[in-house]
N, C-alpha and C. Protein backbone atom coordinates (compact mmCIF):
# COMPACT_ATOMS: atom_id res chain seq x y z
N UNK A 1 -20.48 -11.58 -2.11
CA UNK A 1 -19.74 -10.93 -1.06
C UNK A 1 -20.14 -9.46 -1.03
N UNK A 2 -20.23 -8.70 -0.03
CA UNK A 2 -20.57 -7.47 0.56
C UNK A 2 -19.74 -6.75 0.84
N UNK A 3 -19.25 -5.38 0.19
CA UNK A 3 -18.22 -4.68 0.56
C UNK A 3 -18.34 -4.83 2.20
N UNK A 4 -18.83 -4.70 2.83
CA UNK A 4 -18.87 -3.94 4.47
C UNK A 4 -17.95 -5.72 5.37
N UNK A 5 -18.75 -6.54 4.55
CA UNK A 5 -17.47 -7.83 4.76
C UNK A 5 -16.04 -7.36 4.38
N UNK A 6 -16.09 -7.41 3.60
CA UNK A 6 -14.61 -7.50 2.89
C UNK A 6 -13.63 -6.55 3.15
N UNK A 7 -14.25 -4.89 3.52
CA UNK A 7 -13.58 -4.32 4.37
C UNK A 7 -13.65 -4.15 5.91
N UNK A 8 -14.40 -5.32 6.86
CA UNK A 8 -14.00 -5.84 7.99
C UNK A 8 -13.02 -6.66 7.96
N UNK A 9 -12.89 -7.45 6.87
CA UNK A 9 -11.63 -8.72 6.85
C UNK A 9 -10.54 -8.19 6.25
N UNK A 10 -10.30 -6.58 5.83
CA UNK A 10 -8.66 -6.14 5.41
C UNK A 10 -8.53 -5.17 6.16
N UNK A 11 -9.90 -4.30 6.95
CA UNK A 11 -9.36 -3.32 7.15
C UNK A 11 -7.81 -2.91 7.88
N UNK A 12 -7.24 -4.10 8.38
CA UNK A 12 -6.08 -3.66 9.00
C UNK A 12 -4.70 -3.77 8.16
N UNK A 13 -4.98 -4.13 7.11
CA UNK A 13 -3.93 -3.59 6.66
C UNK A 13 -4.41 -3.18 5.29
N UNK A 14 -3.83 -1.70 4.55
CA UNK A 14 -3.90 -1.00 3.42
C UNK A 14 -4.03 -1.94 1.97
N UNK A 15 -2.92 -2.92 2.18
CA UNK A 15 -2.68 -3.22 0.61
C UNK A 15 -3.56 -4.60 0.61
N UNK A 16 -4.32 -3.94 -0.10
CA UNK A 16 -5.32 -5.93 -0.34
C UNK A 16 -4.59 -6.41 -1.85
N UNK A 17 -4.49 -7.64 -0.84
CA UNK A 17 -3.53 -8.70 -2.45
C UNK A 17 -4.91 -9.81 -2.68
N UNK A 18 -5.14 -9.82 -3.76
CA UNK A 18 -6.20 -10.35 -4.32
C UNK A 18 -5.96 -11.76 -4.03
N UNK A 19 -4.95 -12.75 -4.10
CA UNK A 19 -4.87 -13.70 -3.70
C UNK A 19 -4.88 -14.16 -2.07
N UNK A 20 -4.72 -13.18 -0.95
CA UNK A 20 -5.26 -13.05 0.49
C UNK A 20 -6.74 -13.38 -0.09
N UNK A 21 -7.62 -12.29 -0.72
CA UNK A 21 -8.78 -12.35 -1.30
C UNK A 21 -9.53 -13.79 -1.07
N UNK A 22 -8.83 -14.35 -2.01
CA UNK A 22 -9.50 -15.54 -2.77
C UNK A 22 -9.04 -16.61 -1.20
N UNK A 23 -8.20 -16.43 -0.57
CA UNK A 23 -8.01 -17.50 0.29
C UNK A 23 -8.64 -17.67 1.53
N UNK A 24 -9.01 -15.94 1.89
CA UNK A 24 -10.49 -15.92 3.28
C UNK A 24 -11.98 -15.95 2.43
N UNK A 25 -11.96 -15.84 1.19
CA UNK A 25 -13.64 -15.49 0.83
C UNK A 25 -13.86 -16.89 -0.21
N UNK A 26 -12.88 -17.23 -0.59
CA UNK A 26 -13.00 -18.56 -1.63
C UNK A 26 -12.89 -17.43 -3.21
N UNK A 27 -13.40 -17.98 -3.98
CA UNK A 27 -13.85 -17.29 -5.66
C UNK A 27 -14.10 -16.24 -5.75
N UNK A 28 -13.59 -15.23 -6.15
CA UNK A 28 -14.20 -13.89 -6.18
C UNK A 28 -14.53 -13.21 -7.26
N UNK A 29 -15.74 -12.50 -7.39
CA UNK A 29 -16.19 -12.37 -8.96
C UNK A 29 -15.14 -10.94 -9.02
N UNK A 30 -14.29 -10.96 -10.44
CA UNK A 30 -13.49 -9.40 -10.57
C UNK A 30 -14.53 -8.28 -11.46
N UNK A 31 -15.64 -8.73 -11.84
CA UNK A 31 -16.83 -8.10 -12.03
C UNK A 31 -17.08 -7.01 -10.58
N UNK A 32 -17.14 -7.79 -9.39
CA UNK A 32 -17.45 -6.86 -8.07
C UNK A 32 -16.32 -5.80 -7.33
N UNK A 33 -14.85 -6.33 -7.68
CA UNK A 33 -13.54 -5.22 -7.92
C UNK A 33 -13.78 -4.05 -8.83
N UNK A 34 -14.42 -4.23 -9.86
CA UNK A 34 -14.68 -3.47 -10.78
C UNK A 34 -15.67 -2.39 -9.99
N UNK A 35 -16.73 -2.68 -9.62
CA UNK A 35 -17.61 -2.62 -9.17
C UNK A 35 -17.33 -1.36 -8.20
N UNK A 36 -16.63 -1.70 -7.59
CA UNK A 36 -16.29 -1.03 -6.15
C UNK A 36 -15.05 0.06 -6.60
N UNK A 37 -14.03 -0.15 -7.54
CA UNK A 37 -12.95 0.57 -8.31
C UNK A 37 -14.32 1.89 -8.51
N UNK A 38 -15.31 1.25 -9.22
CA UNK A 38 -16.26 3.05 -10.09
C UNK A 38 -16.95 3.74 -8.63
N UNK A 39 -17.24 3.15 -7.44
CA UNK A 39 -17.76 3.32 -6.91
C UNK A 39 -16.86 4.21 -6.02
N UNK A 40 -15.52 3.84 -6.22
CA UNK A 40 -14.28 4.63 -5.27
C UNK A 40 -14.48 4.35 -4.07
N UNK A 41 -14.53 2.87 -3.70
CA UNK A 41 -14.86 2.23 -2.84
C UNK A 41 -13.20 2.17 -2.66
N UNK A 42 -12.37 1.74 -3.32
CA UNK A 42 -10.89 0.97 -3.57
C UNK A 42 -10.66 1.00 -4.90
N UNK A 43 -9.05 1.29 -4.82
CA UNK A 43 -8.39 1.81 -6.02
C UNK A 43 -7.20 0.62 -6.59
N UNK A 44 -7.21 0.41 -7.78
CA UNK A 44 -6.13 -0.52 -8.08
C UNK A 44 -4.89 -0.07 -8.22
N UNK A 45 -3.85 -0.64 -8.01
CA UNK A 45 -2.46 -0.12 -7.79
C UNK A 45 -1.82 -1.02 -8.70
N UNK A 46 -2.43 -2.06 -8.86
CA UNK A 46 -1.01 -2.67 -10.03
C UNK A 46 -1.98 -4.58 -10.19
N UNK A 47 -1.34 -5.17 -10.87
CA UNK A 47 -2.36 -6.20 -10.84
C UNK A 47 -2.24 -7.11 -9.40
N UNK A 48 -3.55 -7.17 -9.56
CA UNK A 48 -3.72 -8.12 -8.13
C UNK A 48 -3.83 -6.74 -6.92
N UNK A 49 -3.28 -6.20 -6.90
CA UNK A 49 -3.03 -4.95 -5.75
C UNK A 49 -3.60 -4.10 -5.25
N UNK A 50 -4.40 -3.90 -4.60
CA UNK A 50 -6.05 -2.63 -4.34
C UNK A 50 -5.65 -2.09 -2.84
N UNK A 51 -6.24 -0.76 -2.44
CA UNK A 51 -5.73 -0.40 -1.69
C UNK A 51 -7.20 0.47 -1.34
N UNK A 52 -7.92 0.46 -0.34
CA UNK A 52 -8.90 1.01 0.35
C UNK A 52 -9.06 2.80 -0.44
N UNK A 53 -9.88 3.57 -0.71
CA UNK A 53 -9.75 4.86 -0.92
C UNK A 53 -9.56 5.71 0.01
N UNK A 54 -10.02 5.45 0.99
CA UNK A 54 -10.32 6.41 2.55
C UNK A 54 -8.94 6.05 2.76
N UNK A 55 -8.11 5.93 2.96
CA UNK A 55 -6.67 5.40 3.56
C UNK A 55 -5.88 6.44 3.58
N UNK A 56 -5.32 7.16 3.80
CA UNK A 56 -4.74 8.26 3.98
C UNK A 56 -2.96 7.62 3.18
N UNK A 57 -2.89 8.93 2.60
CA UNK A 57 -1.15 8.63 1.58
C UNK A 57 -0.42 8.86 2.11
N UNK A 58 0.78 8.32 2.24
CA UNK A 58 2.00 9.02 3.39
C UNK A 58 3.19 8.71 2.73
N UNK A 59 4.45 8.96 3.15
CA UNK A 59 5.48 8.66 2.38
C UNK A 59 5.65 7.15 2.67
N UNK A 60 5.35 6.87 3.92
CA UNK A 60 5.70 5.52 4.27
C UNK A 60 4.62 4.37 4.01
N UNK A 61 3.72 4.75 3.48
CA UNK A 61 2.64 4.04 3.14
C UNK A 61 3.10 3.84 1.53
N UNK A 62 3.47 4.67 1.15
CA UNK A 62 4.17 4.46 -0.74
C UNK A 62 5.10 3.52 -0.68
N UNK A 63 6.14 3.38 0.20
CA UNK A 63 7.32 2.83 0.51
C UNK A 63 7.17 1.68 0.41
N UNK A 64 5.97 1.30 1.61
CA UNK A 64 5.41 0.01 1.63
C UNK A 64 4.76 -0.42 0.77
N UNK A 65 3.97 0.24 -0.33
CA UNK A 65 3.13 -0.45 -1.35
C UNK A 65 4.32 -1.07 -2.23
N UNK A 66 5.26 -0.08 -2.48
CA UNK A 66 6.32 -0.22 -3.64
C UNK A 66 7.25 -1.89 -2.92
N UNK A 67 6.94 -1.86 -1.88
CA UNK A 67 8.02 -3.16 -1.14
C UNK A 67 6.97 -4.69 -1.17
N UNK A 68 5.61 -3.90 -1.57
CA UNK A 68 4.77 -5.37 -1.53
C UNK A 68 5.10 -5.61 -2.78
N UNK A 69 4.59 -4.42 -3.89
CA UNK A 69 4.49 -4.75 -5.30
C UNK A 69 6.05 -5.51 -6.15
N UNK A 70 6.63 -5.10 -5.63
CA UNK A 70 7.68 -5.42 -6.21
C UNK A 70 9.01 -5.15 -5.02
N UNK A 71 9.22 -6.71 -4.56
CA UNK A 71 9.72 -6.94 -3.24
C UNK A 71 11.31 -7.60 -3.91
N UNK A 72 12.39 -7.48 -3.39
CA UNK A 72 13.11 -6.49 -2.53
C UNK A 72 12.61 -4.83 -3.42
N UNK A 73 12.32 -4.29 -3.16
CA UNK A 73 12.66 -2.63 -3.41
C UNK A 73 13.56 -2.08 -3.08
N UNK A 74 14.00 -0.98 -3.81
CA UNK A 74 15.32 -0.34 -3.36
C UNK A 74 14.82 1.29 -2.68
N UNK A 75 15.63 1.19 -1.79
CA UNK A 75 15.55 2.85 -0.58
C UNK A 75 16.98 3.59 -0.87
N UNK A 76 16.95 4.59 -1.31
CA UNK A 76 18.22 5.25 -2.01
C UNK A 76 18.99 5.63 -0.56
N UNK A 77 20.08 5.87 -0.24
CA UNK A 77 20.50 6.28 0.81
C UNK A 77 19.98 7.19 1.33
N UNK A 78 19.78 8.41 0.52
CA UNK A 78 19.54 9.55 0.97
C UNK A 78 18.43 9.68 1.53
N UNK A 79 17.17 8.90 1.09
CA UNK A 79 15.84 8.73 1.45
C UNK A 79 16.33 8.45 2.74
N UNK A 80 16.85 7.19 3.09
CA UNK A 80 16.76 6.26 4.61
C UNK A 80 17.33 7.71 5.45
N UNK A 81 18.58 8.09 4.84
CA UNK A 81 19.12 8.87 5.80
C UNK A 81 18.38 10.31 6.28
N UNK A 82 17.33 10.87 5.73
CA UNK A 82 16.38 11.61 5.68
C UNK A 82 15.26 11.13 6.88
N UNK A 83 14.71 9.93 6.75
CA UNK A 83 13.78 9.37 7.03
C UNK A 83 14.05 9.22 8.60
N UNK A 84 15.29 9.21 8.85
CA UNK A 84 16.11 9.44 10.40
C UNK A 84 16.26 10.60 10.37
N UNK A 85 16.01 11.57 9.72
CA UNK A 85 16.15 13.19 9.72
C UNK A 85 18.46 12.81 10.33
N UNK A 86 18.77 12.38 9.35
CA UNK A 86 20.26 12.73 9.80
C UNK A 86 20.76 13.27 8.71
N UNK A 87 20.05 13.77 7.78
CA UNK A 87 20.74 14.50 6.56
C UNK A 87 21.18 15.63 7.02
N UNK A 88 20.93 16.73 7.65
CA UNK A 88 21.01 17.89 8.11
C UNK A 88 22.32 17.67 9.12
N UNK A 89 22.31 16.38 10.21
CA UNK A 89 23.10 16.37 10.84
C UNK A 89 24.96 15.96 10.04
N UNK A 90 24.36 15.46 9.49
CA UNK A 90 25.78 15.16 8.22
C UNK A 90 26.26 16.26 7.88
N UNK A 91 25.37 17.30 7.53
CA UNK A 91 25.63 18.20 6.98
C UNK A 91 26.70 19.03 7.66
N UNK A 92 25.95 19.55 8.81
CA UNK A 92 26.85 20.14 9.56
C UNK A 92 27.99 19.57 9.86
N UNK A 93 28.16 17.91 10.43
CA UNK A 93 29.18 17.87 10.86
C UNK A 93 30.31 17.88 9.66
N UNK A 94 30.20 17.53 8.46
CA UNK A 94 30.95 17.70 6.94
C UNK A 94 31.33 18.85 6.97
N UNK A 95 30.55 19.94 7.47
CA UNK A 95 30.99 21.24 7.11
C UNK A 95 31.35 21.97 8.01
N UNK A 96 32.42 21.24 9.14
CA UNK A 96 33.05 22.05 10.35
C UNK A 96 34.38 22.39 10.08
């Protein structure tokens, strides 16, 4: 398999799960993960879990890795309520 394959067949979404992997390409040597990890082709995130290098980091892109890797995940209130930018609005209205 050929990187320039393999990132035509994920590029649309960030988190490559190694078992997607094995189910569009068949067998995959983890010799060629390796491979591509030194090359900073794609970075490992946890087992099974790789994630493109070029991909840009965002808060909501963490959010989502943390909700693949380990699904339900927890979102603290304050985060969600932030994430709607209504922290500020709480604020004020608490403090009339």
């Amino acid at each position: 398999m050929k990187f320039i394959d393999f990132k035509n067949a994920f590029s649309k979404d960030p988190i490559i799960d190694i078992r997607n992997v094995i189910t569009f390409f068949g067998k995959i040597d983890k010799r060629r993960l390796y491979e591509w990890q030194q090359k900073r082709y794609i970075e490992r995130l946890a087992n099974n879990y790789y994630i493109f290098s070029d991909y840009p980091m965002n808060d909501d892109l963490l959010k989502r890795i943390a909700n693949t890797i380990y699904s339900p995940s927890y979102i603290a209130l304050e985060s969600a309520l932030s994430y709607y930018q209504l922290i500020p609005l709480l604020f004020l209205l608490l403090n009339r």
